[in-house]
PDB file of N, CA and C in Angstrom:
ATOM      1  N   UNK A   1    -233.695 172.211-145.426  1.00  0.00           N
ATOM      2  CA  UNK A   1    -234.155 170.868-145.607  1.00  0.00           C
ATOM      3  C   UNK A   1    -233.027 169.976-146.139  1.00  0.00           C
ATOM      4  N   UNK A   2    -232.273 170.628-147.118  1.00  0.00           N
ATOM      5  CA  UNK A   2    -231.009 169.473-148.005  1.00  0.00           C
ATOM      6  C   UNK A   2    -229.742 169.649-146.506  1.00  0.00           C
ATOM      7  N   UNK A   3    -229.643 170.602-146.072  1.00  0.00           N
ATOM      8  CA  UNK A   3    -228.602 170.681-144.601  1.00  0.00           C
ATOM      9  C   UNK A   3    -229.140 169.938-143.916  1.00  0.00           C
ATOM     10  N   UNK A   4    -230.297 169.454-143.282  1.00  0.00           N
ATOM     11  CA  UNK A   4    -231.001 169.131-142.273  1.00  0.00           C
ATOM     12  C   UNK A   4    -230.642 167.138-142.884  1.00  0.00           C
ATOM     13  N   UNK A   5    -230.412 167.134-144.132  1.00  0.00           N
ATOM     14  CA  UNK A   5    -230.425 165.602-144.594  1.00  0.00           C
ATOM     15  C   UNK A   5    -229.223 165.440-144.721  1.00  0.00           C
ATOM     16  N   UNK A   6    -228.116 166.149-144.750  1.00  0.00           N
ATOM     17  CA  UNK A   6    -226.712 166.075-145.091  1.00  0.00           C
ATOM     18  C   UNK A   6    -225.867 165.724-143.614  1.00  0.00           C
ATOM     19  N   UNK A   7    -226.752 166.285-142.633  1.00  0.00           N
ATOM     20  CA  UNK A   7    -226.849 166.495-141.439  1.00  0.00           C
ATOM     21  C   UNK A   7    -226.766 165.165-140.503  1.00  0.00           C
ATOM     22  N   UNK A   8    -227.955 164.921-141.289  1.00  0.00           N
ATOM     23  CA  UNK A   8    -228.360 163.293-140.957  1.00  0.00           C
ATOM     24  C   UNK A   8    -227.558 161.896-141.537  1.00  0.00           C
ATOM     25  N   UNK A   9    -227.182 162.420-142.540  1.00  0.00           N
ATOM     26  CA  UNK A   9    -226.978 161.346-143.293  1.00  0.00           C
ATOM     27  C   UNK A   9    -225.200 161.252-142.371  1.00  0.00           C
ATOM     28  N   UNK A  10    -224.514 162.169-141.915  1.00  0.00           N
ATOM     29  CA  UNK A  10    -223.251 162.444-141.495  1.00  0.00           C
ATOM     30  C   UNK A  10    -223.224 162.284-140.236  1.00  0.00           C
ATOM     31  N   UNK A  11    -224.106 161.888-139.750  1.00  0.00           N
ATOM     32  CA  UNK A  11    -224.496 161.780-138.121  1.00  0.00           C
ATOM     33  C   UNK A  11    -223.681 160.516-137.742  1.00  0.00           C
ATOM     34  N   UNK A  12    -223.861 159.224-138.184  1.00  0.00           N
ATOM     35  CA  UNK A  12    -223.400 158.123-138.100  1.00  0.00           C
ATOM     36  C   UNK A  12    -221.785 157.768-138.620  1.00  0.00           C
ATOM     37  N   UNK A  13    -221.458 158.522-139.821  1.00  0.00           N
ATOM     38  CA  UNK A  13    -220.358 159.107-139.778  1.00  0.00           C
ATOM     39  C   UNK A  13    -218.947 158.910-138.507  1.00  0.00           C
ATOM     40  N   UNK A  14    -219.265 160.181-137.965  1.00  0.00           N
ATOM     41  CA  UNK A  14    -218.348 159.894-136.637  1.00  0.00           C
ATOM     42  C   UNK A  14    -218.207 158.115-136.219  1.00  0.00           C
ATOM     43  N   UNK A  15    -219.231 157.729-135.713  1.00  0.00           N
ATOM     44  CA  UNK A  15    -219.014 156.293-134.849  1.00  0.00           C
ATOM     45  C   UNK A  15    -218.539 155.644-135.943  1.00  0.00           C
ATOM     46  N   UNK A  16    -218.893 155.586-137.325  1.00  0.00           N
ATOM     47  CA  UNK A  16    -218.561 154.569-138.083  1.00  0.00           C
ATOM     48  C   UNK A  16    -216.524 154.983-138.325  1.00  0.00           C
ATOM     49  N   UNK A  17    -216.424 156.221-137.778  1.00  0.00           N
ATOM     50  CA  UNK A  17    -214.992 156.514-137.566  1.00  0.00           C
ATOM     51  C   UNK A  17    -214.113 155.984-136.673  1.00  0.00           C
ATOM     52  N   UNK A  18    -215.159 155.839-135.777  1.00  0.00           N
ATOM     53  CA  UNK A  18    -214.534 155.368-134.043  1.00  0.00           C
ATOM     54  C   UNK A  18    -213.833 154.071-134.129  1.00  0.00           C
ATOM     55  N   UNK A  19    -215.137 153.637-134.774  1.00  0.00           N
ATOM     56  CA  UNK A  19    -214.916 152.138-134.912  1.00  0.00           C
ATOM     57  C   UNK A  19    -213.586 151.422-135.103  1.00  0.00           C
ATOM     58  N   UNK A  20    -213.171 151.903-136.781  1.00  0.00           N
ATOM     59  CA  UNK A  20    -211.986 151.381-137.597  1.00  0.00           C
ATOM     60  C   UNK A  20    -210.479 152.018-137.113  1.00  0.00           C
ATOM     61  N   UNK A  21    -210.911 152.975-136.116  1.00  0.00           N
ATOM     62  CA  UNK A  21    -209.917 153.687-135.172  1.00  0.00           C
ATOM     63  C   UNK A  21    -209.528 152.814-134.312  1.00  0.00           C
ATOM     64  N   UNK A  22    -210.539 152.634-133.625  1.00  0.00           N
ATOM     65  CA  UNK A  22    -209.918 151.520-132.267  1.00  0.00           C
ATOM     66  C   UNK A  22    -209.794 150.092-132.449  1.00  0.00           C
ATOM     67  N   UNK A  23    -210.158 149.570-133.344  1.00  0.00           N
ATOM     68  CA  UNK A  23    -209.587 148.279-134.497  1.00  0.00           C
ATOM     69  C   UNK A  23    -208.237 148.423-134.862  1.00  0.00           C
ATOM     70  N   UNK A  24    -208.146 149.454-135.516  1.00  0.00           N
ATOM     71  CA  UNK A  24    -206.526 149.928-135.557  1.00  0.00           C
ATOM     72  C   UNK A  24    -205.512 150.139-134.887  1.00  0.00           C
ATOM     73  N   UNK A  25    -205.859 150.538-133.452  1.00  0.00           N
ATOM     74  CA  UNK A  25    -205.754 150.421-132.523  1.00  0.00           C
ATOM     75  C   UNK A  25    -204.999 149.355-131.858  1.00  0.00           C
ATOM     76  N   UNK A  26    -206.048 148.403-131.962  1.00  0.00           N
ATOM     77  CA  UNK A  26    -206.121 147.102-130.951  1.00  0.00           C
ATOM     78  C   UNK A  26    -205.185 146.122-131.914  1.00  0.00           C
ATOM     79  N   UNK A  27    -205.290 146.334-133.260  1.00  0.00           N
ATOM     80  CA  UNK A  27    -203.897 145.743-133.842  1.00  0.00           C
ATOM     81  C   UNK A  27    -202.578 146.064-133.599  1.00  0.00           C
ATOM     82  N   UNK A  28    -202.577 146.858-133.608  1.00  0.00           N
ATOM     83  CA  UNK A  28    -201.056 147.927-133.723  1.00  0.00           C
ATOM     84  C   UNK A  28    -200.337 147.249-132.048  1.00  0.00           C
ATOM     85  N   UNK A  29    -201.837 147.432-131.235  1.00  0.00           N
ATOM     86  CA  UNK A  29    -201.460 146.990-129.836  1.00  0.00           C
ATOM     87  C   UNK A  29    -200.705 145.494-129.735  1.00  0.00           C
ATOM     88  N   UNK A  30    -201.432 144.562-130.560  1.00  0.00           N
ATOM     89  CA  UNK A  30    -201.485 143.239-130.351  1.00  0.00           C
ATOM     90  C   UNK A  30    -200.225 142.599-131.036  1.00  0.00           C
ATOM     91  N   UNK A  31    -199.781 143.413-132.616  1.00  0.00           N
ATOM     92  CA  UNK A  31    -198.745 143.222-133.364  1.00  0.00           C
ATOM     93  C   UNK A  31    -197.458 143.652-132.680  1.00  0.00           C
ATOM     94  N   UNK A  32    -197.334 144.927-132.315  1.00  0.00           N
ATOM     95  CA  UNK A  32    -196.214 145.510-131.599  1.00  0.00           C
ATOM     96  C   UNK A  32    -195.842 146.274-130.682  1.00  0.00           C
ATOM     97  N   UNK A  33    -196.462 146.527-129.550  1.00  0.00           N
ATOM     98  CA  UNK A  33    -196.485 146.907-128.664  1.00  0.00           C
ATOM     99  C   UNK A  33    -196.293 145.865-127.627  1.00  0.00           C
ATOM    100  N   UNK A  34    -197.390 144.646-127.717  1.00  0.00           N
ATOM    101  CA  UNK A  34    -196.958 144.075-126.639  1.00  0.00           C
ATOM    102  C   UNK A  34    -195.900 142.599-126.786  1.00  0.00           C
ATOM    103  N   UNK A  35    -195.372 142.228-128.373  1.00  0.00           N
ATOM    104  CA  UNK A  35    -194.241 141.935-128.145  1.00  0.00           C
ATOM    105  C   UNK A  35    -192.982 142.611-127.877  1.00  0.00           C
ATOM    106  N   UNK A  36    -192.575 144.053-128.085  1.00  0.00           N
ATOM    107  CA  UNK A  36    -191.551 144.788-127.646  1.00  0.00           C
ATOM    108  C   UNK A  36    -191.928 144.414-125.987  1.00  0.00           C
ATOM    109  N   UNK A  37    -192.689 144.730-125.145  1.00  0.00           N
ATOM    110  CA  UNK A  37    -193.014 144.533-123.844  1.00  0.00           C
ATOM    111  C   UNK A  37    -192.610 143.516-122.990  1.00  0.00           C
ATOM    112  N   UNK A  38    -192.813 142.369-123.847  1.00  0.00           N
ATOM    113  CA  UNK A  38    -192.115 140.863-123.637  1.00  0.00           C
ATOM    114  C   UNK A  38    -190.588 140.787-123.970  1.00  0.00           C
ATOM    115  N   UNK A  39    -190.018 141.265-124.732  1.00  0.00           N
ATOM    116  CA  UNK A  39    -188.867 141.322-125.296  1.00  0.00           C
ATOM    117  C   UNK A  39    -188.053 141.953-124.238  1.00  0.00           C
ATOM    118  N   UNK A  40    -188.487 143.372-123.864  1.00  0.00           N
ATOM    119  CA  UNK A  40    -187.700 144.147-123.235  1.00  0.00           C
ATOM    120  C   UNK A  40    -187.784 143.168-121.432  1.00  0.00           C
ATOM    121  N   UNK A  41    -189.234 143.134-121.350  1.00  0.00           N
ATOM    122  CA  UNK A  41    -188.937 141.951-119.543  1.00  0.00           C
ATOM    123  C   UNK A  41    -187.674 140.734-119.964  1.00  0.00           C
ATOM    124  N   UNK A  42    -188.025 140.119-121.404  1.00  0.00           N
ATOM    125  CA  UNK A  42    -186.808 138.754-121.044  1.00  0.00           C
ATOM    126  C   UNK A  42    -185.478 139.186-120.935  1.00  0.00           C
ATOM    127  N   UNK A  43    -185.296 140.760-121.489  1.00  0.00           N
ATOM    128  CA  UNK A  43    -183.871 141.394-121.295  1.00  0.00           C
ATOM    129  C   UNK A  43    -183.544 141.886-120.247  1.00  0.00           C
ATOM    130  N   UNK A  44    -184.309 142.285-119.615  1.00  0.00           N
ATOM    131  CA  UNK A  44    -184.224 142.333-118.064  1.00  0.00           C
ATOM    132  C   UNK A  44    -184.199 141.387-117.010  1.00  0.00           C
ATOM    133  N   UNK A  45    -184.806 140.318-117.251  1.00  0.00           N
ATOM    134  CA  UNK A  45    -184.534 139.069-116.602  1.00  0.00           C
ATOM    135  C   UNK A  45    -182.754 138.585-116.659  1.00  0.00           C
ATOM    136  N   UNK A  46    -182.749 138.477-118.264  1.00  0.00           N
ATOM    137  CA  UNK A  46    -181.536 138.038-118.743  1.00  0.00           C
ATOM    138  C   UNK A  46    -180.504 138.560-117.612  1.00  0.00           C
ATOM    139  N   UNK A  47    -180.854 139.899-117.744  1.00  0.00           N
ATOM    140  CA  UNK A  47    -179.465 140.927-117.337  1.00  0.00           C
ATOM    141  C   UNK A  47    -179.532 140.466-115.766  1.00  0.00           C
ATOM    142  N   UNK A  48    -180.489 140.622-115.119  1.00  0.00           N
ATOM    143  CA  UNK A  48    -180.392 140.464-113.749  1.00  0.00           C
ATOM    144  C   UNK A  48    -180.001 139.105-113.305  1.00  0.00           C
ATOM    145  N   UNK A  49    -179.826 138.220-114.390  1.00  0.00           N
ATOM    146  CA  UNK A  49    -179.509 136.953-113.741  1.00  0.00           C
ATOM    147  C   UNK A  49    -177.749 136.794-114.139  1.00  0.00           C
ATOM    148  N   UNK A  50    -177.666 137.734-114.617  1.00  0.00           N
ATOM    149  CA  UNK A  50    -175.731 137.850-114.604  1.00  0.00           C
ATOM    150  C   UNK A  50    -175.070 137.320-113.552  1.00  0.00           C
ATOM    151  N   UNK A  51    -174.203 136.523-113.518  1.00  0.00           N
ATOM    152  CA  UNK A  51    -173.087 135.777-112.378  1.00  0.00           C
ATOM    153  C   UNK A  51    -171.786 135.803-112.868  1.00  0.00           C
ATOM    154  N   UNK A  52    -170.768 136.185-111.904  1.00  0.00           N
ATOM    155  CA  UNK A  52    -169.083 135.777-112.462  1.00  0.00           C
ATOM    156  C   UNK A  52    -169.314 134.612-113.159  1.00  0.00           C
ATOM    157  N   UNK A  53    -168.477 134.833-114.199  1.00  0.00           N
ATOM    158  CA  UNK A  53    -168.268 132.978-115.044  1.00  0.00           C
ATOM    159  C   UNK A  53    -169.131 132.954-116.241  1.00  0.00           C
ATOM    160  N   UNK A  54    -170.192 133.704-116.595  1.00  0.00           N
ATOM    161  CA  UNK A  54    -170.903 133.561-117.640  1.00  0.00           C
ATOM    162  C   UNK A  54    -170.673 134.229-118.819  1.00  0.00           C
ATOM    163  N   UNK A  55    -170.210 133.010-119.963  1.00  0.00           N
ATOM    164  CA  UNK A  55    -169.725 133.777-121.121  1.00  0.00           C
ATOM    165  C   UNK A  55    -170.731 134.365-121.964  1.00  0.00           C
ATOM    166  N   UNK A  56    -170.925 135.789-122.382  1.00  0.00           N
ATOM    167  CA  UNK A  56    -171.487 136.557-122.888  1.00  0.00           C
ATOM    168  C   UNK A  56    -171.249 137.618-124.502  1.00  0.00           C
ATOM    169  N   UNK A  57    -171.790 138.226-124.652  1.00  0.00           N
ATOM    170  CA  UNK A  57    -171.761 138.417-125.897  1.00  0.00           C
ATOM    171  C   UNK A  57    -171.938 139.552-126.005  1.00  0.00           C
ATOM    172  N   UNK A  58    -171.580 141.251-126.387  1.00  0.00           N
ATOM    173  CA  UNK A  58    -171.686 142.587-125.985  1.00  0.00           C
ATOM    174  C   UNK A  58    -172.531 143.026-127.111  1.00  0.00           C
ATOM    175  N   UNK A  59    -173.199 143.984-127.088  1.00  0.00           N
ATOM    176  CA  UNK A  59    -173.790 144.411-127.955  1.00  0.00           C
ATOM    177  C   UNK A  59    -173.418 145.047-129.447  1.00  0.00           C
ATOM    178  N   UNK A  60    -171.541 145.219-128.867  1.00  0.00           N
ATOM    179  CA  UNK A  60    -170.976 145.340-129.930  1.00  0.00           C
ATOM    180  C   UNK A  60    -170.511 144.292-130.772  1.00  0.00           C
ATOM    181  N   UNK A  61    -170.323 143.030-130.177  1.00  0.00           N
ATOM    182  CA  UNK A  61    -169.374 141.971-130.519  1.00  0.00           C
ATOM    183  C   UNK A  61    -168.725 141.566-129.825  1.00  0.00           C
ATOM    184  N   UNK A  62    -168.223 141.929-128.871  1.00  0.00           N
ATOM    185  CA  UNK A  62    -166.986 141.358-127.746  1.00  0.00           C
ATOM    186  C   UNK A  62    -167.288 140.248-127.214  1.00  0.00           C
ATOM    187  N   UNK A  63    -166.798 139.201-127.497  1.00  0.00           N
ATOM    188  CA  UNK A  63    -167.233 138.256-126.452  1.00  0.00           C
ATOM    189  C   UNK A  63    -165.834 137.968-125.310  1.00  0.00           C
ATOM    190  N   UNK A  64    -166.586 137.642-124.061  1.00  0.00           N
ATOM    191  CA  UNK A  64    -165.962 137.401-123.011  1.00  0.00           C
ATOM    192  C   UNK A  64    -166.572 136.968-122.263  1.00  0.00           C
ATOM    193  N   UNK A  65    -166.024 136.902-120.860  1.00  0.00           N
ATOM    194  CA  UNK A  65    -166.264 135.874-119.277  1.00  0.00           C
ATOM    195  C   UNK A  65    -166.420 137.038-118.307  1.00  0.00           C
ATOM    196  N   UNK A  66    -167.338 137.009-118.029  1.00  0.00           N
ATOM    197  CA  UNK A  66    -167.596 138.203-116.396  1.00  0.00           C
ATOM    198  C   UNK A  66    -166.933 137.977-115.464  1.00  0.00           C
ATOM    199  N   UNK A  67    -166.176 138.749-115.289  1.00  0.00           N
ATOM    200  CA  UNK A  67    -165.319 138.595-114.196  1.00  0.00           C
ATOM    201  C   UNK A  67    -165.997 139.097-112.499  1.00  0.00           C
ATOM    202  N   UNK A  68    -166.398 140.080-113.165  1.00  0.00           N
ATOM    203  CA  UNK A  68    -167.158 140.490-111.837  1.00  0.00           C
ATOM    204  C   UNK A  68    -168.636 142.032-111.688  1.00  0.00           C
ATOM    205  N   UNK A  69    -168.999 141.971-111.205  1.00  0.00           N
ATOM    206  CA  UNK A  69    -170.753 142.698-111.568  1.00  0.00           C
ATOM    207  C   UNK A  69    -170.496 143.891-110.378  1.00  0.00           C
ATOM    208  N   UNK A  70    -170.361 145.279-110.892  1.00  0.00           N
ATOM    209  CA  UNK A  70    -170.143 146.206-109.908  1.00  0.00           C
ATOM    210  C   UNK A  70    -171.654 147.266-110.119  1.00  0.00           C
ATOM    211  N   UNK A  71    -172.484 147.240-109.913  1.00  0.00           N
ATOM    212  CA  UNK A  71    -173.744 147.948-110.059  1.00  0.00           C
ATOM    213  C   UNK A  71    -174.253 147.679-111.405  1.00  0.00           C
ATOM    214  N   UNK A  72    -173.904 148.885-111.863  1.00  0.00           N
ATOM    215  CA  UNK A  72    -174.638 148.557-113.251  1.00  0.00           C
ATOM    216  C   UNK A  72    -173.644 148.754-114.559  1.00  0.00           C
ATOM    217  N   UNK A  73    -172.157 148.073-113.673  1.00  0.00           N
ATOM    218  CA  UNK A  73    -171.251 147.710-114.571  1.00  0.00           C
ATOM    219  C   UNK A  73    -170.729 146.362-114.410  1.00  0.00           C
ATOM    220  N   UNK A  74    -170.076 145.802-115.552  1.00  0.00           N
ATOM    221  CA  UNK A  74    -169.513 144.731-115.485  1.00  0.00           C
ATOM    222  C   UNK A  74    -168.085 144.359-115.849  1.00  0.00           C
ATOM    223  N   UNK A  75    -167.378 143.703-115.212  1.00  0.00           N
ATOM    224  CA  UNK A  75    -166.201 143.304-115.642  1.00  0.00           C
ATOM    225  C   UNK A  75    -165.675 142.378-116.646  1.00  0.00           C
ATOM    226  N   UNK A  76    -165.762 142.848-117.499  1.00  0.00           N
ATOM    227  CA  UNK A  76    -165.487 141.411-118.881  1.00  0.00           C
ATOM    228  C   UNK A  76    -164.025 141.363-118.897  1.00  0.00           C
ATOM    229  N   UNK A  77    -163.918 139.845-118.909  1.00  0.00           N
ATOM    230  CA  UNK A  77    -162.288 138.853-119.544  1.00  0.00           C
ATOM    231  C   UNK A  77    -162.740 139.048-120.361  1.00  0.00           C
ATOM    232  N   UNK A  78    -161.654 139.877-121.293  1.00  0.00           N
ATOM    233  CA  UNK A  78    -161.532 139.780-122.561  1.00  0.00           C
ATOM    234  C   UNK A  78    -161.024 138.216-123.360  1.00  0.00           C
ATOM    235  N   UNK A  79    -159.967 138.393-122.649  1.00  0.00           N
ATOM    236  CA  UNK A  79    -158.564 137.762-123.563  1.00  0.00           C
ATOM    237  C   UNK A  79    -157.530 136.824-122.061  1.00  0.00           C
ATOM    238  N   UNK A  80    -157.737 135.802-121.965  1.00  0.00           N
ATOM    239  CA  UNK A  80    -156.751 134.420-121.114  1.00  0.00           C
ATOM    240  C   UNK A  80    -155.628 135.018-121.043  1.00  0.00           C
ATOM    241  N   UNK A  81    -154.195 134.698-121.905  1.00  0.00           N
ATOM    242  CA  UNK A  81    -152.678 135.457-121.845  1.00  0.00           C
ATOM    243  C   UNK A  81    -152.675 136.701-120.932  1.00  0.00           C
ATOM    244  N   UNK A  82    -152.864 137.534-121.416  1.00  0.00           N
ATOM    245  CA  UNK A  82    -152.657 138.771-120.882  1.00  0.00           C
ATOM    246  C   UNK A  82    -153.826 139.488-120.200  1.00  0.00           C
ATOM    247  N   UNK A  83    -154.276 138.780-119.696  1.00  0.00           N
ATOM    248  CA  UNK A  83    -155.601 139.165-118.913  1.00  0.00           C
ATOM    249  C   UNK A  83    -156.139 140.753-118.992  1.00  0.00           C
ATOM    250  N   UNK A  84    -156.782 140.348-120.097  1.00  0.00           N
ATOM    251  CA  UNK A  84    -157.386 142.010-120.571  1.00  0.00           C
ATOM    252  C   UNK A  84    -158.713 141.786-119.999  1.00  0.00           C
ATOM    253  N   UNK A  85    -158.857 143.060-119.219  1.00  0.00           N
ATOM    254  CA  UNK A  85    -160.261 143.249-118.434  1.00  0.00           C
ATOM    255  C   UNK A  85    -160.547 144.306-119.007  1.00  0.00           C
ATOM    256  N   UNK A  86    -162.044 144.831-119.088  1.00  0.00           N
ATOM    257  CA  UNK A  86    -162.453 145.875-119.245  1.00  0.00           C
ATOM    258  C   UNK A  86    -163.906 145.952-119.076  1.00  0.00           C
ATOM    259  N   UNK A  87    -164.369 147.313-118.433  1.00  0.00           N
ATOM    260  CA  UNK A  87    -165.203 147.641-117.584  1.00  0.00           C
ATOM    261  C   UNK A  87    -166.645 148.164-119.120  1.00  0.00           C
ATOM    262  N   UNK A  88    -167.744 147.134-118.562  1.00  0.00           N
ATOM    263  CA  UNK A  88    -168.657 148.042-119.581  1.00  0.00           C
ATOM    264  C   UNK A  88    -169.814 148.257-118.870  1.00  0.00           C
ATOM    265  N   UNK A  89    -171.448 148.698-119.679  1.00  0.00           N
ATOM    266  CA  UNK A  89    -172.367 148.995-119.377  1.00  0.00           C
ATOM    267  C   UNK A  89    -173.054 147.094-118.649  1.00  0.00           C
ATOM    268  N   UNK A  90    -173.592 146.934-118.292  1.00  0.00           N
ATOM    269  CA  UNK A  90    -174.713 146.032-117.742  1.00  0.00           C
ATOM    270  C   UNK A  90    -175.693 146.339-118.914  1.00  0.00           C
ATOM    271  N   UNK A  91    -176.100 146.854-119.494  1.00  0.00           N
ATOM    272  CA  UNK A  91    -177.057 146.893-120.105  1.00  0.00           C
ATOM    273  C   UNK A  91    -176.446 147.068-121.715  1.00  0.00           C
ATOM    274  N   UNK A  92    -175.202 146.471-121.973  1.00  0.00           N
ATOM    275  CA  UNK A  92    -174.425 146.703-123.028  1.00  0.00           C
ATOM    276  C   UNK A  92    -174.263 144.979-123.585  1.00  0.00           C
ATOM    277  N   UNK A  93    -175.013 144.193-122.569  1.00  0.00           N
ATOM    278  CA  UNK A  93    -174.559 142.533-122.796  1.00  0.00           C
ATOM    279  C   UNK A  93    -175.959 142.107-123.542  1.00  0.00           C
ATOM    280  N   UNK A  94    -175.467 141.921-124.798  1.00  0.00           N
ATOM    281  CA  UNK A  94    -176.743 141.498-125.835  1.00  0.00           C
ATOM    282  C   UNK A  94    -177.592 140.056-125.337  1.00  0.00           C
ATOM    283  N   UNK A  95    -176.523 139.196-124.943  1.00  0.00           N
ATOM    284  CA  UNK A  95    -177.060 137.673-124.836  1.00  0.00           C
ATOM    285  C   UNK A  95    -175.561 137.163-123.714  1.00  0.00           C
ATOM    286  N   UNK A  96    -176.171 135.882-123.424  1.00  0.00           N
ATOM    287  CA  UNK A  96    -175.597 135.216-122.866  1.00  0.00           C
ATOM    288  C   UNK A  96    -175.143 133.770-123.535  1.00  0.00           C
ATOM    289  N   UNK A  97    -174.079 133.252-123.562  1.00  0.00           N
ATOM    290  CA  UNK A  97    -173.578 131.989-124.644  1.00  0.00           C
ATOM    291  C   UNK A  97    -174.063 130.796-124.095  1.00  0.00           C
ATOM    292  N   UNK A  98    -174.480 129.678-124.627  1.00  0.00           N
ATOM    293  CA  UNK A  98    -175.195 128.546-123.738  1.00  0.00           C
ATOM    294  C   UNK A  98    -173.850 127.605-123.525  1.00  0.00           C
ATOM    295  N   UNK A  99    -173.808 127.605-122.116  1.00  0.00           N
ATOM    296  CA  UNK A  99    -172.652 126.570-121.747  1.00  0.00           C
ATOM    297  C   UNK A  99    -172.221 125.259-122.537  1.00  0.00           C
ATOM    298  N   UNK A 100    -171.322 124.691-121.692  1.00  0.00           N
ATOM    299  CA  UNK A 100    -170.674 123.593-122.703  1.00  0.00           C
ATOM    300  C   UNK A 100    -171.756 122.216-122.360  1.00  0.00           C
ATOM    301  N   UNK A 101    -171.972 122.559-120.596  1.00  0.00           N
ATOM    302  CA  UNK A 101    -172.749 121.557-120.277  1.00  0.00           C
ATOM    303  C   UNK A 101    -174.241 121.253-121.088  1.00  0.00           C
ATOM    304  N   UNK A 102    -174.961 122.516-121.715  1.00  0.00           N
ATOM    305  CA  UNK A 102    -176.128 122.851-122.398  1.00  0.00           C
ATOM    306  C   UNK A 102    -175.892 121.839-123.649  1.00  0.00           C
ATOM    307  N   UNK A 103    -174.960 121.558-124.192  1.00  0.00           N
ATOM    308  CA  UNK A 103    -175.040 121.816-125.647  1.00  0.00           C
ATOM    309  C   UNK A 103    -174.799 120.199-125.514  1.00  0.00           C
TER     310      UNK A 103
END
């Protein structure tokens, strides 16, 4: 009889579990999941809209001028004088610098 009420009383239990689960859930979703989602498409946009001539910014620091886009590498001007080129990732270019005309 006291099992049979302990029973009962724990029945509702579960769903009242479900509940604050998928609430938790649907935050976690709404907070960070689907701005990383957005973040990562505008970086992909970004990247795919790469052209010779666009001064950029490396993920390390380097800034330079694309010289030229070979798959899923790129050719960065380093340095004017001595024309230092060097070959990096496409997916190594943090941002792009807003032109002179932009500003």
């Amino acid at each position: 009889m006291i099992a049979a009420a302990i029973l009962q009383a724990s029945g509702g239990g579960f769903g009242g579990f479900l509940i604050p689960l998928g609430l938790m859930f649907a935050i976690m979703y709404f907070m960070v999941i689907m701005p990383q989602q957005r973040q990562r498409k505008k970086t992909q946009e970004m990247l795919g809209a790469l052209k010779a001539g666009d001064k950029v910014i490396t993920s390390g620091g380097i800034y330079g001028t694309i010289n030229g886009i070979d798959g899923d590498s790129v050719i960065l001007k380093v340095s004017a004088e001595p024309q230092v080129k060097i070959r990096i990732a496409r997916a190594a270019i943090a941002q792009v610098e807003a032109s002179e005309d932009a500003k």
